[in-house]
Protein backbone atom coordinates (compact mmCIF):
# COMPACT_ATOMS: atom_id res chain seq x y z
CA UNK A 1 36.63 77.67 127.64
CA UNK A 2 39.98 75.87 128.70
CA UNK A 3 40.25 74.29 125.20
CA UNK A 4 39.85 77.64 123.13
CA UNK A 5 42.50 79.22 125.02
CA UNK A 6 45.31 76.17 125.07
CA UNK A 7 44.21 76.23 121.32
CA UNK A 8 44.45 79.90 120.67
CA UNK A 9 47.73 79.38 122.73
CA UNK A 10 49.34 77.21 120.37
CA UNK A 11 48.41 79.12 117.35
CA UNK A 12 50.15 81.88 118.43
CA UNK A 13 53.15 80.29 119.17
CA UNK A 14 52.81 78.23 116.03
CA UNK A 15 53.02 81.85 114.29
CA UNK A 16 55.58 83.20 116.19
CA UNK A 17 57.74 80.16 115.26
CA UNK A 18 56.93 80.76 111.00
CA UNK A 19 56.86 84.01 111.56
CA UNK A 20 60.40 84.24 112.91
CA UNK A 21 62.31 82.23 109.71
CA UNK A 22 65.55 83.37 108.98
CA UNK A 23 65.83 85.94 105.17
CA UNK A 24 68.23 87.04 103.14
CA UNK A 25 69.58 90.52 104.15
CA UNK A 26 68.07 93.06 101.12
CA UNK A 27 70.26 94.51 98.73
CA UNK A 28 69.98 98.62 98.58
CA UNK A 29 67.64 99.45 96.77
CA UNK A 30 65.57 102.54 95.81
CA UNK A 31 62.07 103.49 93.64
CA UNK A 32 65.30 105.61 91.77
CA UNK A 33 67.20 103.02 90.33
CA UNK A 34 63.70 101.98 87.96
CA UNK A 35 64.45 105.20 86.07
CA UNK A 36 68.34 105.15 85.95
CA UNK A 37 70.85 102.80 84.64
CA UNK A 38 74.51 103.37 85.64
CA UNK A 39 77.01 103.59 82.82
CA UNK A 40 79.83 101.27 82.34
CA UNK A 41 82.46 103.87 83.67
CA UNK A 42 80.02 104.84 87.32
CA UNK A 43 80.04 100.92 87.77
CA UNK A 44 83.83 101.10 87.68
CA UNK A 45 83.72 104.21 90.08
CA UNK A 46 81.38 102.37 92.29
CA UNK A 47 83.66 99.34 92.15
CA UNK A 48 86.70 101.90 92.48
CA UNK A 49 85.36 103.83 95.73
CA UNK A 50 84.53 100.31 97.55
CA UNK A 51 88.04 99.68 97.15
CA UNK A 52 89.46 102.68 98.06
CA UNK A 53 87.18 102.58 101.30
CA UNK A 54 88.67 98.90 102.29
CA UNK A 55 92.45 100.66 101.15
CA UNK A 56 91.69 103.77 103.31
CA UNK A 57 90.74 101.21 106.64
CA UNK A 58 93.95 99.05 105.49
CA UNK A 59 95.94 102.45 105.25
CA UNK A 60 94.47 103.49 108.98
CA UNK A 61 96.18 100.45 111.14
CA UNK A 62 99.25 99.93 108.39
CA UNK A 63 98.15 96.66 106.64
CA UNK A 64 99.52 95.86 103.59
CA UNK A 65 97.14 96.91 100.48
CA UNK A 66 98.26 94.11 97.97
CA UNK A 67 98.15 94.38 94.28
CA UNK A 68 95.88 96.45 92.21
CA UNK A 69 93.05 94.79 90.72
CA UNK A 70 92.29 94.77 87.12
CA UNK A 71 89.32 96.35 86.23
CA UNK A 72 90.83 99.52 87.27
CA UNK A 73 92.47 99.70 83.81
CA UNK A 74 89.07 99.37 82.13
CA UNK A 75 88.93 103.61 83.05
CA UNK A 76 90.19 103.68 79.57
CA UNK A 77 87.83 101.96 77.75
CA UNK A 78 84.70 101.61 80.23
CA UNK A 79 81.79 103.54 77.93
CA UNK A 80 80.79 106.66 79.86
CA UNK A 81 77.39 108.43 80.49
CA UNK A 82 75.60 109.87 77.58
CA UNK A 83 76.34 113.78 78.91
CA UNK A 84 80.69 112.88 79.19
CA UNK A 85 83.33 112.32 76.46
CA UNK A 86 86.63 110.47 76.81
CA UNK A 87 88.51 113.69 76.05
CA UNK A 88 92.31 114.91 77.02
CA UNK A 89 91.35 116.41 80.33
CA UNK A 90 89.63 113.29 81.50
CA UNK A 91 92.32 110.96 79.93
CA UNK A 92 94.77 112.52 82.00
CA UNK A 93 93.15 112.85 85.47
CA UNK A 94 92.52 109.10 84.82
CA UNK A 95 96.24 108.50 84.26
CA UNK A 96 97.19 110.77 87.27
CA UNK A 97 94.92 108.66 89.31
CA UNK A 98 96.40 105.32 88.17
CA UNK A 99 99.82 106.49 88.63
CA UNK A 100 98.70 107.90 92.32
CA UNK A 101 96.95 104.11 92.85
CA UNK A 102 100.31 102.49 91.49
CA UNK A 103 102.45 104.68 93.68
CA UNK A 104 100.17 103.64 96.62
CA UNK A 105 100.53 100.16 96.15
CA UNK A 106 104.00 99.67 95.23
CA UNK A 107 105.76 102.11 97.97
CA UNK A 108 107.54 100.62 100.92
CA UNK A 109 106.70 103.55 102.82
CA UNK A 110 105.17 102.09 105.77
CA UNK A 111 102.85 105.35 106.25
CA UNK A 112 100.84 105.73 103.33
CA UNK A 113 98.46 107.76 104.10
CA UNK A 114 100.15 110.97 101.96
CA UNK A 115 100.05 108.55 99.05
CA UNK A 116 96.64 107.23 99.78
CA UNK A 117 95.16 110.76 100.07
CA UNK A 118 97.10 111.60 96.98
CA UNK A 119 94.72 108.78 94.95
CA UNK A 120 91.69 110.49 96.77
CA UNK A 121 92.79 113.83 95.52
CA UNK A 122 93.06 112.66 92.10
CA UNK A 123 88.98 111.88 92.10
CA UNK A 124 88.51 115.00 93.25
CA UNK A 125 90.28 116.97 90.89
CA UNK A 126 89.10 114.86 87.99
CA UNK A 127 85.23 115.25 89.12
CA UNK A 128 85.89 118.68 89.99
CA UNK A 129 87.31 120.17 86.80
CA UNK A 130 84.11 119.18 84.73
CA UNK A 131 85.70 116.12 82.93
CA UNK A 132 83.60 113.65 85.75
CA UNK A 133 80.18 114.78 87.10
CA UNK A 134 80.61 116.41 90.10
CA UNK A 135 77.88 114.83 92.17
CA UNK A 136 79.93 112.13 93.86
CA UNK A 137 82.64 114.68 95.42
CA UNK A 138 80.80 114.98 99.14
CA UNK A 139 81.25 111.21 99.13
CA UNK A 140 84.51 110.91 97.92
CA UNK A 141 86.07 113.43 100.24
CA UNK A 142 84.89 111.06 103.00
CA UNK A 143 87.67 109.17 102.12
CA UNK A 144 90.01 111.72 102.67
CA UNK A 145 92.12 110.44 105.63
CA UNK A 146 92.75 113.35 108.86
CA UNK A 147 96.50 113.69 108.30
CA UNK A 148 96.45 115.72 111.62
């Protein structure tokens, strides 16, 4: 009876040890993204609002933000969902928003956060006013930084 039990010990530690291998964290994922596939221009947006988030926590304890990357001139060329059209309106929220992101990032104003909030406003204003879907506003407003 001794036997079965040292052995029926040791399995179970044997499978505790495999069992307890180290993974790969999982990427995000949902049954929803089978169906949809993001345009060109929400990739950029995606890409856009990450970097915003990291500006707006640089912004918070007055770290320098460095240089604008790249791809955020590809807003004028990035091809959009089926239902939205490059058209005037959206061309020039895009260019108030780059000229808010410039302004941002080339001020020596040690408190940016009016500048920074400026940028967010810009997304807002663009999604808002029908030339952007309007389903990301909740989110981007969570970037909006307290100015009180």
């Amino acid at each position: 009876m001794k036997q079965y039990f040292n052995l029926y010990f040791y399995l179970c530690v044997a499978f505790l040890l495999l069992s307890c291998k180290e993974t790969e964290p999982k990427k995000k994922e949902s049954a929803f993204q089978d169906f949809y596939v993001q345009s060109e221009m929400a990739v950029i947006m995606d890409d856009m609002y990450d970097f915003l988030e990291e500006s707006r926590k640089r912004v918070l304890v007055s770290e320098t933000l460095g240089e604008l990357p790249d791809y955020f001139s590809e807003i004028h060329t990035a091809k959009m969902a089926d239902d939205y059209t490059r058209d005037p309106f959206f061309t020039s929220f895009s260019e108030a928003f780059l000229a808010n992101m410039e302004a941002l990032h080339t001020s020596d104003n040690l408190d940016k956060t009016n500048l920074y909030n400026n940028a967010v406003n810009s997304c807002i204003a663009c999604h808002t006013s029908g030339a952007a879907c309007m389903g990301p506003i909740p989110r981007i407003k969570k970037l909006l930084i307290n100015s009180e």
